[in-house]
N, C-alpha and C. Protein backbone atom coordinates (compact mmCIF):
# COMPACT_ATOMS: atom_id res chain seq x y z
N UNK A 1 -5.66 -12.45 2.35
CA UNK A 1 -4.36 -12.48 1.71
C UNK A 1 -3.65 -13.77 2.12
N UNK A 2 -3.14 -14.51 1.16
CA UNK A 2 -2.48 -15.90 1.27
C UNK A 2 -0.55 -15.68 1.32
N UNK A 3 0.33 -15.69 2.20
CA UNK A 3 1.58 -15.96 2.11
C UNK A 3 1.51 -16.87 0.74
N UNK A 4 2.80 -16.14 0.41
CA UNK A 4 3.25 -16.51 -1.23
C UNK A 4 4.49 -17.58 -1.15
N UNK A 5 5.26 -17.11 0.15
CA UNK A 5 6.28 -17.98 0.17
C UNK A 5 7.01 -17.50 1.77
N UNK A 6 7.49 -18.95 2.46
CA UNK A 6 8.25 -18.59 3.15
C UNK A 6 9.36 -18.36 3.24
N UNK A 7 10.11 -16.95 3.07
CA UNK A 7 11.57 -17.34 2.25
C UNK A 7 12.58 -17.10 3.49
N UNK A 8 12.42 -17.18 4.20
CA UNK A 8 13.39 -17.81 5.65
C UNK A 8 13.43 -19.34 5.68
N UNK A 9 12.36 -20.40 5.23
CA UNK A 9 12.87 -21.61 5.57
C UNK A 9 13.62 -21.57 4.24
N UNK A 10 12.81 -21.51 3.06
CA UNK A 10 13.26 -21.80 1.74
C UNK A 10 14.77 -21.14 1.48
N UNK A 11 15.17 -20.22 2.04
CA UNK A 11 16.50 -19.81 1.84
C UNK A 11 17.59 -19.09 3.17
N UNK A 12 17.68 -20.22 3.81
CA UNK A 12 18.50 -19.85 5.24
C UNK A 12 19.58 -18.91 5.08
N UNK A 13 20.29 -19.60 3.76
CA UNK A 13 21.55 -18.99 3.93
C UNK A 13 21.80 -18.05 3.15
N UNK A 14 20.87 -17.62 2.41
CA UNK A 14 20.61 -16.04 1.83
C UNK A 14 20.14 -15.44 2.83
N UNK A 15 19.32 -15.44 3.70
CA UNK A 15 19.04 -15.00 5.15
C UNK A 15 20.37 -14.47 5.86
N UNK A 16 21.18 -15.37 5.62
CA UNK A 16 22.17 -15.39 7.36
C UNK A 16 22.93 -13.76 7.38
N UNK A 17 23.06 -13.35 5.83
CA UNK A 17 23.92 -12.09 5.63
C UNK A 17 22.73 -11.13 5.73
N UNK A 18 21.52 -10.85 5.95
CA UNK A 18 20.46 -10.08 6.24
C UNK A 18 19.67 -9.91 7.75
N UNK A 19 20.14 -11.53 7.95
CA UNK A 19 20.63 -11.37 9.53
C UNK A 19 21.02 -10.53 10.21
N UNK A 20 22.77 -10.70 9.98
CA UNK A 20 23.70 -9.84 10.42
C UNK A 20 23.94 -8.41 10.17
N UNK A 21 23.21 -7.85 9.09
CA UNK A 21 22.92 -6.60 9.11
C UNK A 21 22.02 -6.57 10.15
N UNK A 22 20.53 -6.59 9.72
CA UNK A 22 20.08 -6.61 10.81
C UNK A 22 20.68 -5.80 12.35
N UNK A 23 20.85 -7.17 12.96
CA UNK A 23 21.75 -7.04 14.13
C UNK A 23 22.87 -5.88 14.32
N UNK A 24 23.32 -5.50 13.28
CA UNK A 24 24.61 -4.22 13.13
C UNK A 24 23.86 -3.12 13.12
N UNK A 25 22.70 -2.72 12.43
CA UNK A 25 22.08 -1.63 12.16
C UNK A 25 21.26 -1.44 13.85
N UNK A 26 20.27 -2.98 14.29
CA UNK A 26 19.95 -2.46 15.53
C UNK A 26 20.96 -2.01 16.55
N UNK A 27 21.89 -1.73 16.76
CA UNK A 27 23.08 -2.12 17.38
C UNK A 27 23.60 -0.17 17.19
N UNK A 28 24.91 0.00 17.56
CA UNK A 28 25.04 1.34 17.65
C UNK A 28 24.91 2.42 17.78
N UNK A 29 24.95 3.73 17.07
CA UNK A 29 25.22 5.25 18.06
C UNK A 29 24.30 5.88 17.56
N UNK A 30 22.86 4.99 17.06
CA UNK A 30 21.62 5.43 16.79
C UNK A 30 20.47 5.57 18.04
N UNK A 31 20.01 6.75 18.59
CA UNK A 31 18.97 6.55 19.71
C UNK A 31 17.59 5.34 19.07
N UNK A 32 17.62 4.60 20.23
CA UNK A 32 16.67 3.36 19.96
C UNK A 32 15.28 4.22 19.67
N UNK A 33 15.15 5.36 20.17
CA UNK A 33 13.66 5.16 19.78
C UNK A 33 13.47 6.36 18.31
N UNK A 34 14.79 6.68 17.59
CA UNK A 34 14.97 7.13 16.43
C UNK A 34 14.82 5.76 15.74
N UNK A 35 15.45 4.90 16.00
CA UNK A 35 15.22 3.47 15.35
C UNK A 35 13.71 3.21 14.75
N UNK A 36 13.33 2.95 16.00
CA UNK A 36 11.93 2.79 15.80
C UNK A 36 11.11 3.57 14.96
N UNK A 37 11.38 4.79 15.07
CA UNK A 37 10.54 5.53 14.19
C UNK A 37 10.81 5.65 12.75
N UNK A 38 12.10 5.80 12.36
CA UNK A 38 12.77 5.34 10.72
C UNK A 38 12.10 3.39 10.18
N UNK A 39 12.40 2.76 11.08
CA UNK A 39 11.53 1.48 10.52
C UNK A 39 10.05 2.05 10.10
N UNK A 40 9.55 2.13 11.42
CA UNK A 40 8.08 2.55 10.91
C UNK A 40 7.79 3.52 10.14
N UNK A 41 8.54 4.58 9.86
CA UNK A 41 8.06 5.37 9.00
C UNK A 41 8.20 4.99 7.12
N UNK A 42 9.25 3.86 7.33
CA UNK A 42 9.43 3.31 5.68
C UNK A 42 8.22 2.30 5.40
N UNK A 43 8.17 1.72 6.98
CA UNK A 43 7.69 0.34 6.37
C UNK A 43 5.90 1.01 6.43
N UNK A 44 5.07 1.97 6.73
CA UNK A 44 4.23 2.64 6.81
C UNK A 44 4.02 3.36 5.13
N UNK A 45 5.33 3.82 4.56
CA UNK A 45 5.40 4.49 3.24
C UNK A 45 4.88 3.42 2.02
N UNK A 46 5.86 2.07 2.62
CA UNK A 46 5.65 0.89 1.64
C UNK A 46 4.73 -0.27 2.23
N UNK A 47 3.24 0.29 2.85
CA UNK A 47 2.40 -0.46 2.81
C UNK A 47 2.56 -1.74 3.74
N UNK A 48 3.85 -2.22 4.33
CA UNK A 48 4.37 -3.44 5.16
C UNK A 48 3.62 -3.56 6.51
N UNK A 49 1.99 -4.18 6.13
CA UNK A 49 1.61 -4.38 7.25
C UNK A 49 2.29 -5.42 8.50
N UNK A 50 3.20 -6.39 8.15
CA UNK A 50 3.57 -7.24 8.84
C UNK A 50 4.72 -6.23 9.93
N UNK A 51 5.53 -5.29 9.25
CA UNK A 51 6.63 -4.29 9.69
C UNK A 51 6.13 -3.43 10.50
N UNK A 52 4.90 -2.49 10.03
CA UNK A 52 4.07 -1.84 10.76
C UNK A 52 3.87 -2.81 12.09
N UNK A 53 2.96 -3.73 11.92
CA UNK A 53 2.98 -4.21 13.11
C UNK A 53 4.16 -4.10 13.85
N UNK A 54 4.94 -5.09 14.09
CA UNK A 54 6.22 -5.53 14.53
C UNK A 54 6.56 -4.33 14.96
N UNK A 55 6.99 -2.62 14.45
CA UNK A 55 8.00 -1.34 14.59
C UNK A 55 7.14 -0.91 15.81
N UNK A 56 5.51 -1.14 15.47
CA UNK A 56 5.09 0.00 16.42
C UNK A 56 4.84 -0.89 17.65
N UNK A 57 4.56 -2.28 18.16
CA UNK A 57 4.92 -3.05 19.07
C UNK A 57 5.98 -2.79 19.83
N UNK A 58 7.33 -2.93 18.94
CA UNK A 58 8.76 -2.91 19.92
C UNK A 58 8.63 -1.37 20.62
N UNK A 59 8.44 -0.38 19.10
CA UNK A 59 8.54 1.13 19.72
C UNK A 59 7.62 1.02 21.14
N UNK A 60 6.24 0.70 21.35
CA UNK A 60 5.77 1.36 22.71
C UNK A 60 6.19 0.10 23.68
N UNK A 61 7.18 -1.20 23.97
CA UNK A 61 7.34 -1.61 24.25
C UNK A 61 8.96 -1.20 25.10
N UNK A 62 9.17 -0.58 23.71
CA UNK A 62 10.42 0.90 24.76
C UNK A 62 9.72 1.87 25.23
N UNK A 63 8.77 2.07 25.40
CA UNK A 63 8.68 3.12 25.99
C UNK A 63 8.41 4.48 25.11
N UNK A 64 8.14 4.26 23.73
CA UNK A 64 7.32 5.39 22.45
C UNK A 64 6.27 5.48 23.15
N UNK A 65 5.65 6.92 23.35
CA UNK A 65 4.36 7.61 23.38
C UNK A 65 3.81 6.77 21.75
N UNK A 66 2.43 6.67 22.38
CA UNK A 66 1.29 6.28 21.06
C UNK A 66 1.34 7.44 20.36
N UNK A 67 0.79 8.59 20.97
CA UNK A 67 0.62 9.69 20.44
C UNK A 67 1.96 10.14 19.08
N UNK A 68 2.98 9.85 18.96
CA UNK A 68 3.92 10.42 18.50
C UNK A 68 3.71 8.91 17.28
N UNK A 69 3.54 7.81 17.89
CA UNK A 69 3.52 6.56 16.31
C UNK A 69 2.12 7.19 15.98
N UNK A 70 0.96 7.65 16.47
CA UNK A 70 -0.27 8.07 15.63
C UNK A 70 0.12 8.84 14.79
N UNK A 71 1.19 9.76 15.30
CA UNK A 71 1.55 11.32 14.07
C UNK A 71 2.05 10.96 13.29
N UNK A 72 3.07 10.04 13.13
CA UNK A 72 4.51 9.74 12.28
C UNK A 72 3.97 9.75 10.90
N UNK A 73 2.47 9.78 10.24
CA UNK A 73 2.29 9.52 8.61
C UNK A 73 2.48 11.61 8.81
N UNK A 74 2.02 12.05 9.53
CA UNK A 74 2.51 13.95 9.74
C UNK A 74 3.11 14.61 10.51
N UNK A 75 4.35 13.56 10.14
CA UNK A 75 5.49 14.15 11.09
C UNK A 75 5.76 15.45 10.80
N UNK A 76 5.26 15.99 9.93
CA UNK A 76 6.39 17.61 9.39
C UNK A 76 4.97 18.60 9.85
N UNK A 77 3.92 17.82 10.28
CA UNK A 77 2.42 19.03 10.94
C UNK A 77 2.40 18.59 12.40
N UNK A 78 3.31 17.90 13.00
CA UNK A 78 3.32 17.94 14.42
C UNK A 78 4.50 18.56 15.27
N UNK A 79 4.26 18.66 16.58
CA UNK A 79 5.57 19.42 17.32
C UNK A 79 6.01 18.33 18.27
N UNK A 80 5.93 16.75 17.99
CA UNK A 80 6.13 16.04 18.52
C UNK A 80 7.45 15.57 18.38
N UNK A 81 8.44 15.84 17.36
CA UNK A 81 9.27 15.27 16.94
C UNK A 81 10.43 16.57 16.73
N UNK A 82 11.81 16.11 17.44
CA UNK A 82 13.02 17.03 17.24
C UNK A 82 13.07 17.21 16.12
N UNK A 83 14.27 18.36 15.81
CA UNK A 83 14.72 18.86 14.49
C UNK A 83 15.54 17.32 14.31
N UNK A 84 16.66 16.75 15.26
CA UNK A 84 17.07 15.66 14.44
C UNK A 84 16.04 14.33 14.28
N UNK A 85 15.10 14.20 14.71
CA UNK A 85 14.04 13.17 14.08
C UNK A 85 13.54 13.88 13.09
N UNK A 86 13.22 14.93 12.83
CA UNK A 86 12.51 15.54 11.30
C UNK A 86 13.27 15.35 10.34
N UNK A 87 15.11 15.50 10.63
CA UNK A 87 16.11 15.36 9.43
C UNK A 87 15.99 13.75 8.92
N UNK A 88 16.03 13.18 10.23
CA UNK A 88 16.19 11.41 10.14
C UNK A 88 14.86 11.16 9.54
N UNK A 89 13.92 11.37 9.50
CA UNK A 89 12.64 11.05 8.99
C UNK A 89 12.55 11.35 7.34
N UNK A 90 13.12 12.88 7.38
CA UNK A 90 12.93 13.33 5.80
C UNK A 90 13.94 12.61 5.10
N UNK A 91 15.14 12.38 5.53
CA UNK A 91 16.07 11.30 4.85
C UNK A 91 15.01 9.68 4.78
N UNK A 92 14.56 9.48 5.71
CA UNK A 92 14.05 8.03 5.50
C UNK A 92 12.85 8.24 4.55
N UNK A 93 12.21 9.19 4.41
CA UNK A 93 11.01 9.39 3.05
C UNK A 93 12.15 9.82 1.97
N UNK A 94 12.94 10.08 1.59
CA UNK A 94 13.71 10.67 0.66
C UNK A 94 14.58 9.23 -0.21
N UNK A 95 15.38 8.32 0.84
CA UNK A 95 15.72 7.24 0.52
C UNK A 95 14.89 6.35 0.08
N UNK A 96 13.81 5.98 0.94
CA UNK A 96 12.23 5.33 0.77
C UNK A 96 11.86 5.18 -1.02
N UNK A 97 11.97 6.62 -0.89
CA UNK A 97 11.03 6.95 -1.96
C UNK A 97 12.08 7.51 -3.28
N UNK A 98 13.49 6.74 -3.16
CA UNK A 98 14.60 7.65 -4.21
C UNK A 98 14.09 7.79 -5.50
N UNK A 99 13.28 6.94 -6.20
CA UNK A 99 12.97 7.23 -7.38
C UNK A 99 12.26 8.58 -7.89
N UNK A 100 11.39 8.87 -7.07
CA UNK A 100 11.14 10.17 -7.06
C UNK A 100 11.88 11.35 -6.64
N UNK A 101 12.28 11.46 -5.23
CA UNK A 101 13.27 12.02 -4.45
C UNK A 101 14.52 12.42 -4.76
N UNK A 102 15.08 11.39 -5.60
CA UNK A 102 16.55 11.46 -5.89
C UNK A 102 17.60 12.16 -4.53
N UNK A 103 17.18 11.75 -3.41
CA UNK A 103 18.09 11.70 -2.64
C UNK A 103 18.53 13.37 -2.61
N UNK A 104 17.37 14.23 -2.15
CA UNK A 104 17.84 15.57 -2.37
C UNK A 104 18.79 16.36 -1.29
N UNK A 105 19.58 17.23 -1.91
CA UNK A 105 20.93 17.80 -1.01
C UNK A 105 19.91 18.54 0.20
N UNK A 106 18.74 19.18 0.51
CA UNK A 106 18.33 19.70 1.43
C UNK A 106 17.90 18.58 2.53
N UNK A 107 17.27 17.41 1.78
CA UNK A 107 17.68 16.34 2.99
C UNK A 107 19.44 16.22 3.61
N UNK A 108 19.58 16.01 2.75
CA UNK A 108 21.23 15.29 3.62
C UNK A 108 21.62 16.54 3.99
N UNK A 109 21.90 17.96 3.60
CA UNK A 109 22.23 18.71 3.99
C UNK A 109 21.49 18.81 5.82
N UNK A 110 20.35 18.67 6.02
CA UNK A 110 19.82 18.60 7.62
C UNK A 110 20.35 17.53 8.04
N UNK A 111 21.07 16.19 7.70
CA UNK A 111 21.25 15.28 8.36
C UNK A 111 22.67 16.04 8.82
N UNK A 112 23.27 16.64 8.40
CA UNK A 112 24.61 16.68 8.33
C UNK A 112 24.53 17.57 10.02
N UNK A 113 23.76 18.82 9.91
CA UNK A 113 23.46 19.48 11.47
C UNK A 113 23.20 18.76 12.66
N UNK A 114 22.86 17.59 12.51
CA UNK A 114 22.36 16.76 13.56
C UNK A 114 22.87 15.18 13.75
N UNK A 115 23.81 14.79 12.57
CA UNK A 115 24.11 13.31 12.74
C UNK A 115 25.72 13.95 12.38
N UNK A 116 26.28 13.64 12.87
CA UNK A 116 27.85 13.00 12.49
C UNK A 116 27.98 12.10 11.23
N UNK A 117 29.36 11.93 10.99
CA UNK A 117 29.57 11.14 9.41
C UNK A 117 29.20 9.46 9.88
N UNK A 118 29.48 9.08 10.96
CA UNK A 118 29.46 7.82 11.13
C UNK A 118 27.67 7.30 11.15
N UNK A 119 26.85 8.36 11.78
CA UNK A 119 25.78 8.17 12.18
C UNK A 119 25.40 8.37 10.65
N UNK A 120 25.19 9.60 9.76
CA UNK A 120 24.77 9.13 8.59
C UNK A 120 24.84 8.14 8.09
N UNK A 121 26.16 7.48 8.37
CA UNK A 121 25.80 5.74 7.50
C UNK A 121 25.24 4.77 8.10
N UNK A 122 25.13 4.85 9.48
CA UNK A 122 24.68 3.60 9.91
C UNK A 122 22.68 3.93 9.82
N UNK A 123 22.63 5.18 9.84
CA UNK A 123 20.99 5.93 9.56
C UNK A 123 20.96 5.46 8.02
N UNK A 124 21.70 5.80 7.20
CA UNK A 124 21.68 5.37 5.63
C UNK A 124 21.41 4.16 5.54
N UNK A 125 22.09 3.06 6.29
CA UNK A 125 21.56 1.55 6.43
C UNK A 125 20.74 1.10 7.10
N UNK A 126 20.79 1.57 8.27
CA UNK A 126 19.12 0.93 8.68
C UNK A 126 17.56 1.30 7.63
N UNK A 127 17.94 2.59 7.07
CA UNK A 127 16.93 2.69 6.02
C UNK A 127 16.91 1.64 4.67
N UNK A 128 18.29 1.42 4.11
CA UNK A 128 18.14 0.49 3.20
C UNK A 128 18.35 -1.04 3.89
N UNK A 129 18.46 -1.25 4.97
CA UNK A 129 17.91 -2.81 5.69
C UNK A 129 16.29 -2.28 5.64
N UNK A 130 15.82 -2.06 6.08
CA UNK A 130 14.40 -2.01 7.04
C UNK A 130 13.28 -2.18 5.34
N UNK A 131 14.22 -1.27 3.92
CA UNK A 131 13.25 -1.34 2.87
C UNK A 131 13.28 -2.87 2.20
N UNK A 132 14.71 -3.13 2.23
CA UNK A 132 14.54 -4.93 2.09
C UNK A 132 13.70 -5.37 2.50
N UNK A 133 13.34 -5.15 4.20
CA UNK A 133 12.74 -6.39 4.75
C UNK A 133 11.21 -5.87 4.65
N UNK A 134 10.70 -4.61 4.09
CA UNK A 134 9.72 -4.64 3.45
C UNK A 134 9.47 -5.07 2.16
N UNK A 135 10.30 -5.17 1.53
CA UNK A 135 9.85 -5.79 -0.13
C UNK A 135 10.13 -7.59 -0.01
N UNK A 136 11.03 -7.74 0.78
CA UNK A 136 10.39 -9.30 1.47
C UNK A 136 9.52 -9.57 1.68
N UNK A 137 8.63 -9.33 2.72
CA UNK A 137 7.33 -9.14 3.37
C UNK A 137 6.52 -8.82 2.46
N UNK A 138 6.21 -7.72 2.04
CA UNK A 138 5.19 -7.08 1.12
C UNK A 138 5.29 -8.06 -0.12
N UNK A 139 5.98 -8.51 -0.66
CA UNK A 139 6.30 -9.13 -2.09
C UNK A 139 5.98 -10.50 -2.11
N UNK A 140 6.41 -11.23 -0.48
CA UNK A 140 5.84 -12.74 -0.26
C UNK A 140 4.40 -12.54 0.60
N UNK A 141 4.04 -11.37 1.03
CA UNK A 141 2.78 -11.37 1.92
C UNK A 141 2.82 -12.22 2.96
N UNK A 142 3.90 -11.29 3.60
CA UNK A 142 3.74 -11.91 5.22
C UNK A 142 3.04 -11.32 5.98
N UNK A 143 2.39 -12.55 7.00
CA UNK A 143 1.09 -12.00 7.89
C UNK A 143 1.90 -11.50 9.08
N UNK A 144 1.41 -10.83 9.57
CA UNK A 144 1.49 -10.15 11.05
C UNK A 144 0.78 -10.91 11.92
N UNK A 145 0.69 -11.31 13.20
CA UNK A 145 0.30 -11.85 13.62
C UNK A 145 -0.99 -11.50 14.33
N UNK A 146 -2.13 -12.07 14.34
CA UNK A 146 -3.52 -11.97 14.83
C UNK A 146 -3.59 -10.93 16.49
């Protein structure tokens, strides 16, 4: 597979506001290693080998059990994962995947038991940051590194 384009040099300053999300979404009253697992579980849905890499690196670099990134494609057939990582997960396949999904009330309805209003949005955005920076990646074919 050949990179199609580098669109960080080619466009800095369309970057700089994807940046700063970024940085806002890693940032706040989200547990870091819920983080980790909502990246990887989108960028795993949408094929983002470069993301895959990168999510499951940082995750056991905090301190993620392997065992629990091996399960994450069956998160809903393992007992590895809380009720609020199962809500945060089924929202991140639900958003992931809205075209099909349409964003169903029994997802958000579980987010609501386990996240607060503030945490739903900043969980709502790290899911729609993390799918950007897979259709970046996936769309220019960025490599992961050797």
């Amino acid at each position: 597979m050949t990179v199609r384009l580098d669109y960080v040099s080619v466009a800095p300053e369309l970057m700089k506001p994807m940046l700063a999300l970024e940085a806002a979404v890693r940032g706040g009253n989200l547990d870091r290693r819920l983080v980790h697992l909502v990246k990887l579980r989108a960028s795993q849905i949408n094929g983002c080998a470069y993301c895959i890499h990168m999510h499951a690196g940082e995750a056991r670099a905090a301190g993620e059990q392997q065992a629990r990134l091996d399960l994450l494609p069956a998160w809903r057939e393992s007992s590895f994962y809380s009720p609020g990582e199962r809500a945060a997960l089924a929202w991140t396949e639900a958003l992931t995947r809205l075209a099909e999904s349409g964003a169903p009330d029994a997802a958000y309805e579980a987010l609501e038991e386990h996240f607060d209003d503030l945490q739903r949005v900043h969980l709502t955005l790290l899911i729609g940051t993390i799918n950007v920076w897979n259709r970046l990646a996936v769309g220019f074919r960025s490599q992961h590194p050797q």
